[in-house]
Protein backbone atom coordinates (compact mmCIF):
# COMPACT_ATOMS: atom_id res chain seq x y z
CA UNK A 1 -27.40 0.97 -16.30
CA UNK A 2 -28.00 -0.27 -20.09
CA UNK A 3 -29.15 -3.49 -20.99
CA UNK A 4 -25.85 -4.92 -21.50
CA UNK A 5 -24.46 -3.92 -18.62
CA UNK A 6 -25.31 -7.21 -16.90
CA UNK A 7 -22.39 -9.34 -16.11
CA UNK A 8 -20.05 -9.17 -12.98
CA UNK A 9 -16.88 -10.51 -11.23
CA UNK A 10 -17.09 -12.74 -8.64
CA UNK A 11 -14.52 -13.77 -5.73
CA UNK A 12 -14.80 -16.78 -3.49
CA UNK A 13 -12.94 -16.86 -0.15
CA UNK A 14 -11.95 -19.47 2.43
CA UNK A 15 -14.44 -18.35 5.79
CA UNK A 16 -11.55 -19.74 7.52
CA UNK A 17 -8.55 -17.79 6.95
CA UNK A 18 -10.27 -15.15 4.13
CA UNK A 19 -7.67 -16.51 1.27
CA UNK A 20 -8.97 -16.10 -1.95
CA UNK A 21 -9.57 -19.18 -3.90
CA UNK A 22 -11.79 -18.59 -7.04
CA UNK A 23 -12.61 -15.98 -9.56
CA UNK A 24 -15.20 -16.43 -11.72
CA UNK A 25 -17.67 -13.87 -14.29
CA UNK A 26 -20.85 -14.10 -14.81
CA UNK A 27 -24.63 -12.81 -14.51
CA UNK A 28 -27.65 -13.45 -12.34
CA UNK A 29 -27.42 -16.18 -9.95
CA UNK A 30 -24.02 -17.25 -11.67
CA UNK A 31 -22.03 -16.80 -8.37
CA UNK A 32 -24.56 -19.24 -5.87
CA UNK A 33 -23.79 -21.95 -8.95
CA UNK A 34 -20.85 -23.10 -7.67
CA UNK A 35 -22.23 -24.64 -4.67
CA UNK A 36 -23.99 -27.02 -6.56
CA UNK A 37 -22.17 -30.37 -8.02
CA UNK A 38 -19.80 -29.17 -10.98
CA UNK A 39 -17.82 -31.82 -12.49
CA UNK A 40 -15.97 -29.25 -14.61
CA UNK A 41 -13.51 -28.41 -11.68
CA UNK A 42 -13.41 -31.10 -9.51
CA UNK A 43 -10.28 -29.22 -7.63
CA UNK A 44 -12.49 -26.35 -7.16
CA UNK A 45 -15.55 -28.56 -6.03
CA UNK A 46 -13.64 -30.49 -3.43
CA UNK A 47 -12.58 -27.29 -1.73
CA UNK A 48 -15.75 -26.10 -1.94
CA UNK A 49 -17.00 -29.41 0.33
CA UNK A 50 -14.36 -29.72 2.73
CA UNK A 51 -15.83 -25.83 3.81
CA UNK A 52 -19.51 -27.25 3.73
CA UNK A 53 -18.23 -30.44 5.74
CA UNK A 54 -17.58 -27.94 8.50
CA UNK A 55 -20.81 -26.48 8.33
CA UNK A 56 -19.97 -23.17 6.58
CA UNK A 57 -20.33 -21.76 3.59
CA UNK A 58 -17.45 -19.77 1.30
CA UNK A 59 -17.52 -16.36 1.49
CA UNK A 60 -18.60 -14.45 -1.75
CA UNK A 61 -17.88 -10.99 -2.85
CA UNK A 62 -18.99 -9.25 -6.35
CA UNK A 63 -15.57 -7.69 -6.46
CA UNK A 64 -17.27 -5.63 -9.59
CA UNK A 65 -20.73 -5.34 -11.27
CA UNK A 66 -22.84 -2.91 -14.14
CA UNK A 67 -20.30 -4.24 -16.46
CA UNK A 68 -19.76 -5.43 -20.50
CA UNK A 69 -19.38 -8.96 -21.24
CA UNK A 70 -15.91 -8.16 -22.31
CA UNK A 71 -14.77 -5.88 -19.64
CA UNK A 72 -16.28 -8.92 -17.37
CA UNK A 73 -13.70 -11.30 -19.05
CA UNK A 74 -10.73 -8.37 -19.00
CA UNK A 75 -10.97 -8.17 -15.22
CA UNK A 76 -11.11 -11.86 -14.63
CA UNK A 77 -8.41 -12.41 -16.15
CA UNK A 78 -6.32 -9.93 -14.27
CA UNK A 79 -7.53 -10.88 -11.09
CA UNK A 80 -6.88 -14.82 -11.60
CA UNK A 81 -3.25 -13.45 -12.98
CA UNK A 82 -2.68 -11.14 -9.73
CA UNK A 83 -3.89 -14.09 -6.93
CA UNK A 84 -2.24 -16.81 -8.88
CA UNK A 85 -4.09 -20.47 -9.98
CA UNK A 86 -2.49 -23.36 -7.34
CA UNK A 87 -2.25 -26.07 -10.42
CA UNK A 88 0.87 -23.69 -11.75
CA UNK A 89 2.18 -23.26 -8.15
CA UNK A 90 1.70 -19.61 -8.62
CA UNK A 91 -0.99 -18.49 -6.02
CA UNK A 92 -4.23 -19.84 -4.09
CA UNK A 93 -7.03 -20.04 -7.31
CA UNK A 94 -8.49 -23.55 -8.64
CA UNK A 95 -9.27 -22.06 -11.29
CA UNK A 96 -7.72 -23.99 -14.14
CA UNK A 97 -7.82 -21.27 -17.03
CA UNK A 98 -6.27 -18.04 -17.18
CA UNK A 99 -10.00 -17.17 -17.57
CA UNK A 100 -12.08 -15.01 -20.38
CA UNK A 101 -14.05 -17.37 -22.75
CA UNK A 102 -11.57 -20.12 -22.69
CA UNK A 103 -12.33 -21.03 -19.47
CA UNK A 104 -15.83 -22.81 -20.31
CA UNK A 105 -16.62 -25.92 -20.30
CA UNK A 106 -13.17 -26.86 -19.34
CA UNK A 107 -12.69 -30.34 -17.60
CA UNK A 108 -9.31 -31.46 -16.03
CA UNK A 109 -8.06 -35.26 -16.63
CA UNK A 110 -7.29 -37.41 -14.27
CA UNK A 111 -4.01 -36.77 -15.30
CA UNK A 112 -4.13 -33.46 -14.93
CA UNK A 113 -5.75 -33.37 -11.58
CA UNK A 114 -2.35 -35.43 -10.43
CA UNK A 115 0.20 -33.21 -11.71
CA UNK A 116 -1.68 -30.40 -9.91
CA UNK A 117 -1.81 -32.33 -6.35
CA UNK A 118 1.74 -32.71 -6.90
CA UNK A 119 2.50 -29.56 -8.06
CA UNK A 120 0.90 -28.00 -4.31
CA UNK A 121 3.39 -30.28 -2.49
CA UNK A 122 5.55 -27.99 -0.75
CA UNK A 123 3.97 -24.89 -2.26
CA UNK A 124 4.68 -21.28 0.48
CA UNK A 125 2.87 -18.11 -1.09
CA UNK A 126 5.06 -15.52 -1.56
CA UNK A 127 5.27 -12.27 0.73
CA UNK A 128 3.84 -10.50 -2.40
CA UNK A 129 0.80 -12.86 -2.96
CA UNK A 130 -0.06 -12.64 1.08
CA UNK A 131 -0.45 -8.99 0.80
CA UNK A 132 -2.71 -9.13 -1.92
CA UNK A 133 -5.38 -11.45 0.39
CA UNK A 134 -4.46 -8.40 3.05
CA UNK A 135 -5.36 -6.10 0.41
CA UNK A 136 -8.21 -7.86 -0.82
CA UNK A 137 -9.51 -8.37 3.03
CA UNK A 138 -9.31 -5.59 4.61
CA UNK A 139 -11.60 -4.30 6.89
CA UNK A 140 -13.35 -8.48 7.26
CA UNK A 141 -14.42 -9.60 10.28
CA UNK A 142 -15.97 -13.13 10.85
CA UNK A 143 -19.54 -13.31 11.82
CA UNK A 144 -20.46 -14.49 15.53
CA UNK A 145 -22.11 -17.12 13.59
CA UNK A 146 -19.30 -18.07 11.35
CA UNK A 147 -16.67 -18.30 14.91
CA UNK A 148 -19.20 -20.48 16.50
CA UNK A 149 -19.04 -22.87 13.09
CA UNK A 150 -15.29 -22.54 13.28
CA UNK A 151 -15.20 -23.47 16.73
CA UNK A 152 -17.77 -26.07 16.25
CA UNK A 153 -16.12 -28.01 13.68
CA UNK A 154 -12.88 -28.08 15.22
CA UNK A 155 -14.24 -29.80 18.48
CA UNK A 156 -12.78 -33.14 19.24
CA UNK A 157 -10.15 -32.45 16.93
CA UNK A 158 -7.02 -34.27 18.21
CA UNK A 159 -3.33 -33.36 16.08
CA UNK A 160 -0.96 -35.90 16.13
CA UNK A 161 2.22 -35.21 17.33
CA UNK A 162 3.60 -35.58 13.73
CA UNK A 163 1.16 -32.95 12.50
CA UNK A 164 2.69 -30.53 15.95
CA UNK A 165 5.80 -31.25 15.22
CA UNK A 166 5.35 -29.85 11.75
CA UNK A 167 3.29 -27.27 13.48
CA UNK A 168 6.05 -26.18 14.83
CA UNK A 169 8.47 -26.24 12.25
CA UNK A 170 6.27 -23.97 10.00
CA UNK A 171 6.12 -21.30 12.41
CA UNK A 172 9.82 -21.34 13.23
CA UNK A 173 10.35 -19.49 9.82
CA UNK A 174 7.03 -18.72 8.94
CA UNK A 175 4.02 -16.08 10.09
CA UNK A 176 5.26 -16.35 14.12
CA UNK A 177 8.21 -15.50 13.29
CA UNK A 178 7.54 -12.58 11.01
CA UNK A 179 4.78 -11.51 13.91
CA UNK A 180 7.74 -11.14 16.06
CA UNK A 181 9.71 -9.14 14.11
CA UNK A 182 6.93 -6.81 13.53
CA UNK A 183 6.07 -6.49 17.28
CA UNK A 184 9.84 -6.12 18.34
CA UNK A 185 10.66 -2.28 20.59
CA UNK A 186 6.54 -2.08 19.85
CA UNK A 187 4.97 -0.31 22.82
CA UNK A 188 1.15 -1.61 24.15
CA UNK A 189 -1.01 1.25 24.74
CA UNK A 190 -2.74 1.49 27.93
CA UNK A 191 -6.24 1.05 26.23
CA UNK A 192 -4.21 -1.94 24.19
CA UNK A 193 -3.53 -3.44 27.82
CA UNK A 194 -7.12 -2.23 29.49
CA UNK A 195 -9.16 -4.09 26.48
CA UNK A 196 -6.86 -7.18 27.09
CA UNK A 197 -7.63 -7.19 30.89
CA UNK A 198 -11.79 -6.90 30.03
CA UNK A 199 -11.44 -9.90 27.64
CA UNK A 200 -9.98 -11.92 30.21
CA UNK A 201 -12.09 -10.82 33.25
CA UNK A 202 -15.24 -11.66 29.98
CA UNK A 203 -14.06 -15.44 29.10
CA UNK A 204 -12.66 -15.95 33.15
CA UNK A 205 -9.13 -16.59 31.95
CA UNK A 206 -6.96 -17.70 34.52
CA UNK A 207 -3.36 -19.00 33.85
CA UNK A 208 -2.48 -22.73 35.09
CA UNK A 209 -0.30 -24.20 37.41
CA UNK A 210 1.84 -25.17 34.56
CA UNK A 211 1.70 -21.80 32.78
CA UNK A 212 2.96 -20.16 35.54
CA UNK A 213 5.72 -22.17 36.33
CA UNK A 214 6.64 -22.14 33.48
CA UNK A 215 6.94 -18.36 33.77
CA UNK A 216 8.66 -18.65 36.83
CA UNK A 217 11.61 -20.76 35.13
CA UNK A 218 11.71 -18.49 32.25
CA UNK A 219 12.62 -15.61 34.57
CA UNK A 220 15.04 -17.50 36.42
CA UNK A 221 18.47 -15.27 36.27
CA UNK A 222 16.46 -12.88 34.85
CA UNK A 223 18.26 -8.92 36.21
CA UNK A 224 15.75 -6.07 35.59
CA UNK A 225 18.06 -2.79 34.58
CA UNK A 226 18.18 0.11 36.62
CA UNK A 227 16.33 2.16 33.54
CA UNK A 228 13.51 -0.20 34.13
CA UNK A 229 13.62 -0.50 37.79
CA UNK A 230 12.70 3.42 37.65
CA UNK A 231 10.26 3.26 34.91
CA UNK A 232 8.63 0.63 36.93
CA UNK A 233 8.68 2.68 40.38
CA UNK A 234 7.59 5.77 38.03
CA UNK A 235 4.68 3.87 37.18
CA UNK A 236 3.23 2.86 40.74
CA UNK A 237 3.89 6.51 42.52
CA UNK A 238 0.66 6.60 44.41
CA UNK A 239 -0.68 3.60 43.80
CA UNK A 240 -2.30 2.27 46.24
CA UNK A 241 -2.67 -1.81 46.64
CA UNK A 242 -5.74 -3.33 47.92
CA UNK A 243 -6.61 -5.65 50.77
CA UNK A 244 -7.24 -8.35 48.58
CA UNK A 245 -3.94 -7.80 47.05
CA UNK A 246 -2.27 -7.44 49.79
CA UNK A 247 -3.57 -10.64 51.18
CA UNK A 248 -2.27 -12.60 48.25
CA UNK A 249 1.11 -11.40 48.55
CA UNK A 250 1.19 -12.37 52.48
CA UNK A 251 0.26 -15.72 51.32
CA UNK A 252 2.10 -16.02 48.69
CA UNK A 253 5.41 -15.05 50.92
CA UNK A 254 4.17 -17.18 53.57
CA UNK A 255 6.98 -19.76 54.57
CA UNK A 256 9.68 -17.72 52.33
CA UNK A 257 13.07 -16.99 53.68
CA UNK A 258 14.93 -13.61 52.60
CA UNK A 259 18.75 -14.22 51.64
CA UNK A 260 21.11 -12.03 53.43
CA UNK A 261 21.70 -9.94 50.33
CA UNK A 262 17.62 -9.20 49.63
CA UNK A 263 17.53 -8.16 53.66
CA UNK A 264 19.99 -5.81 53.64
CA UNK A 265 19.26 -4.27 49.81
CA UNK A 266 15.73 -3.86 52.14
CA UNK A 267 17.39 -1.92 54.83
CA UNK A 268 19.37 0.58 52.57
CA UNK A 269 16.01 1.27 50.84
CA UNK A 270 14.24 1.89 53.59
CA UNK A 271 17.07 4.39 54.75
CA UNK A 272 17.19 6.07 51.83
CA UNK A 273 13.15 7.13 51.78
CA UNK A 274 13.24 7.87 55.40
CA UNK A 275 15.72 10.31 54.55
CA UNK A 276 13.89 11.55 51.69
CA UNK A 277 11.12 12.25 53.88
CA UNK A 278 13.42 13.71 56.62
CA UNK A 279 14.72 16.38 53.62
């Protein structure tokens, strides 16, 4: 490395949801010197303390070191160009510069700061700029630690119905909906469906009262093809249920009356296998 090769480029990152949200240059200890008070970007600074107020810290990443001063200041300005600054409504930075030498020493007015809180109202990245944080996060994975913070801070958190009601609004055209669209004819693997299973046994899920009447009334009406009825009996050849199962079903049917139809759709199956076996 030669003696001039000193300098770096620096990302910050929400821990929360890994979304970019400064890009700075520097040397040394530059990066940590954000974390101090900075009255040169106050947008950047209160950010920066609504993480801490949760008890975490924003995650840092040299994105590239062993460089010139002036290849430094090249990529920061590309990368602050590709993620977008917020105060132009173009992407997720606070930084206030389109970076290179410019940007020091800079300090927003008051006036300023306002048209940039106002210019946010509203403000949906694009599908381009979300698949540059994909790009740019690939491969993370929050710390034990950092979920226990996460979970931690959000404790005693109560949303007011306002705040679920826009909630729900967001998602009705937002990342639910796209998530469903993505996952529509997809097919779970069995190892999908085993490691699903293990979680739940893990954390003792169990589904409520509510949930599953819920499920009941959703499947009200419901008819189950004959494609699936086969795929279905395809699936438990030779299985074999267990006494605890079968207990729960007894109980479970304890009390309930068959309608004509179900009795005799009962009889004609039973026919039919006895003659399979008889063949």
């Amino acid at each position: 490395m030669k003696e001039n090769n000193i300098f770096y480029v620096y990302i910050y990152y929400d821990p929360i949801d890994n979304v970019p949200f400064y890009v700075g240059k520097g040397s040394g200890n530059r990066y940590k010197q954000h974390l101090k008070c900075d009255k040169r970007n106050p947008f950047k600074i209160n950010k920066i303390n609504k993480i801490l107020n949760l008890g975490l810290e924003p995650s840092i990443k040299i994105y590239k070191d062993n460089l010139l001063e002036e290849e430094a200041f090249k990529l920061e300005i590309e990368l602050i160009k590709e993620f977008g600054r917020r105060d132009l409504n173009m992407g997720t930075l606070c930084n206030l510069t389109d970076g290179g030498e410019k940007g020091y020493g800079y300090i927003a007015t008051k006036e300023t700061r306002k048209k940039m809180s106002e210019a946010r109202l509203g403000f949906s990245p694009s599908q381009e700029t979300i698949e540059k944080w994909k790009k740019s996060r690939k491969g993370y994975k929050h710390s034990e630690e950092t979920k226990e913070k996460i979970r931690q801070g959000n404790l005693g958190k109560k949303v007011s119905e306002e705040g679920r009601r826009n909630m729900s609004n967001s998602h009705e055209k937002g990342p639910v909906e796209r998530l469903i669209k993505a996952n529509l004819g997809r097919i779970v693997s069995k190892e999908s469906i085993r490691k699903q299973i293990e979680t739940r046994r893990k954390n003792n899920y169990e589904v409520s009262e509510e949930t599953r009447e819920k499920m009941r009334q959703s499947q009200k009406g419901h008819l189950v093809s004959k494609e699936q009825r086969e795929k279905l009996r395809q699936v438990n050849l030779g299985k074999k249920l267990s006494e605890e199962t079968r207990e729960k079903i007894r109980q479970g049917n304890l009390g309930k009356k068959m309608s004509e139809e179900s009795i005799k759709k009962r009889t004609e199956t039973r026919r039919k296998n006895k003659k399979k076996e008889n063949i």
